[in-house]
Protein backbone atom coordinates (compact mmCIF):
# COMPACT_ATOMS: atom_id res chain seq x y z
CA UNK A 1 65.18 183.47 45.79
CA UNK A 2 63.59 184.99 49.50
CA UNK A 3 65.50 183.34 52.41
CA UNK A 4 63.06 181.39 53.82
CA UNK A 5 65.56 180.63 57.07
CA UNK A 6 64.94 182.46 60.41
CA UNK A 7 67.35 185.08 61.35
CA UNK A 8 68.03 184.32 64.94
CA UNK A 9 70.63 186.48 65.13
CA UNK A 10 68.76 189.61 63.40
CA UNK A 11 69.00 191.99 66.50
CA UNK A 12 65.19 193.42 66.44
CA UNK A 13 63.69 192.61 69.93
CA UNK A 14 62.98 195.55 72.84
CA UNK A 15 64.21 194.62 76.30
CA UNK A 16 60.70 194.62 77.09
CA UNK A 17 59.98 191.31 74.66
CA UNK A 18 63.01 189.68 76.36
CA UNK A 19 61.61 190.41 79.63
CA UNK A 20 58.72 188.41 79.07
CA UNK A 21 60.28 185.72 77.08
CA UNK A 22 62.93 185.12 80.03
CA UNK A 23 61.59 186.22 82.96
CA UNK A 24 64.49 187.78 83.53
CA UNK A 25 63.71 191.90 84.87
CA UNK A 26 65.54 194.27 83.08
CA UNK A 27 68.13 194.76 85.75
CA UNK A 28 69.38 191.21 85.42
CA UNK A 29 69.37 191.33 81.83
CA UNK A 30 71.92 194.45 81.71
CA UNK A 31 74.07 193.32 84.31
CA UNK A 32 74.79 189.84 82.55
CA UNK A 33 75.48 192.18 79.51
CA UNK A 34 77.94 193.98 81.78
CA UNK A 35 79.27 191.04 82.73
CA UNK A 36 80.12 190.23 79.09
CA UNK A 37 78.03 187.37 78.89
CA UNK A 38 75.96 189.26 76.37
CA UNK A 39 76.25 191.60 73.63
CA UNK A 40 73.43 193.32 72.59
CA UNK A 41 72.90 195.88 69.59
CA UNK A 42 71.83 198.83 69.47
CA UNK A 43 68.74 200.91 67.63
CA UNK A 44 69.02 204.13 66.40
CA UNK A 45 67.82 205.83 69.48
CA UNK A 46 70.35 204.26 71.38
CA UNK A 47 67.78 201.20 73.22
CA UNK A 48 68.92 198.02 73.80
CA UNK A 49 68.06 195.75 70.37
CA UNK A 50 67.98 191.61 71.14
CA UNK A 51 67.92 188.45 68.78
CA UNK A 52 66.85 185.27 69.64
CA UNK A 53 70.17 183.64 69.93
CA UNK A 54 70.21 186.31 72.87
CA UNK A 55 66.99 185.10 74.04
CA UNK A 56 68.51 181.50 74.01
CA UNK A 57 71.60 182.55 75.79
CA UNK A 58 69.82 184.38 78.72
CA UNK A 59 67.71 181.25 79.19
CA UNK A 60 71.01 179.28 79.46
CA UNK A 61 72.30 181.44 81.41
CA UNK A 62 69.08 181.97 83.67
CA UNK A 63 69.14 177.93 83.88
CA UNK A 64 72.31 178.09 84.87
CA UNK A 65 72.58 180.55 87.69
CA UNK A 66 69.01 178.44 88.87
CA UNK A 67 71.09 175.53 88.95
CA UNK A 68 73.71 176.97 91.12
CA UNK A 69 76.60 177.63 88.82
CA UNK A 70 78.44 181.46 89.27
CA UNK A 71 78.41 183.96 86.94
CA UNK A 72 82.39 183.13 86.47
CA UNK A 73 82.01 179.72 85.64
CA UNK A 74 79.22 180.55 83.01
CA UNK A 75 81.99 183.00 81.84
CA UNK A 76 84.38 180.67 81.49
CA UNK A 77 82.50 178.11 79.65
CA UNK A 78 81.24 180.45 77.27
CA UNK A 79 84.93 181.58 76.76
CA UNK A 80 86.16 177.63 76.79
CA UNK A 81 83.28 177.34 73.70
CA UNK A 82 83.93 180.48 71.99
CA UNK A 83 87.68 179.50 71.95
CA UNK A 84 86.73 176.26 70.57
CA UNK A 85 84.60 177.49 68.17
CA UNK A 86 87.40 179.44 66.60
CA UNK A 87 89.82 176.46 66.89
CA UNK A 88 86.80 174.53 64.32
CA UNK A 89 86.21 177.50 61.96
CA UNK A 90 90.57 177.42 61.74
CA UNK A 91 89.92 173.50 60.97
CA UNK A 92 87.13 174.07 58.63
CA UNK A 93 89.40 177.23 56.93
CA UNK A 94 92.16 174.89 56.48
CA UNK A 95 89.91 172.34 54.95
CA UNK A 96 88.23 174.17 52.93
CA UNK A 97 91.85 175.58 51.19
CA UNK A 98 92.89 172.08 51.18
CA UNK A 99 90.14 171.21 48.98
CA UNK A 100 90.13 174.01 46.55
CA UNK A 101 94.13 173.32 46.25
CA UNK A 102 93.66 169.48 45.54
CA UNK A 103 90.64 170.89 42.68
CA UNK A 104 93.62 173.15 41.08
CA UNK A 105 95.81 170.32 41.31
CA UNK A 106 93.46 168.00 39.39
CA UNK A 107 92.58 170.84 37.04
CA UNK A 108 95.65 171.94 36.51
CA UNK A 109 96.89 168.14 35.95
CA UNK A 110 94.40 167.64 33.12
């Protein structure tokens, strides 16, 4: 079966396509990926490659230097949500190994 789902995070866009998307100029875009607030891919000749959750993070973070926040405290709550998002995927891990363990138990019981 074809995955009908978009790929938003399928890294296929030129900086130029991002440019126009965000209105963001080039400059602004690499120095927020120096900054660490992005991570962009590469393509085989070594140019910048972008998804559209990148697109959707520099609009975020576009919206929020517009709305006067710093570049450190977008930093910081990116790294405040990227730490929780690991503290959910350890809940959902554990979760997850809890039910398979209580689906031996019951098979196992039978």
């Amino acid at each position: 079966m074809i995955d009908e789902r978009l790929k938003k995070d399928l890294a296929i866009l030129p900086i130029s396509t991002i440019r126009a998307l965000t209105n963001l100029s080039d400059r602004q875009i690499r120095y927020y990926e120096s900054q660490d607030l992005l991570t962009t891919k590469r393509g085989k000749g070594g140019q910048r490659r972008f998804s559209l959750n990148d697109v959707e993070r520099l609009i975020e973070i576009r919206t929020m230097m517009e709305s006067g926040d710093s570049l450190k405290d977008i930093h910081d709550l990116y790294e405040t949500n990227r730490v929780r998002n690991r503290q959910d995927e350890k809940i959902d891990f554990v979760r997850s190994l809890e039910n398979e363990f209580l689906k031996i138990g019951r098979l196992e019981k039978h």
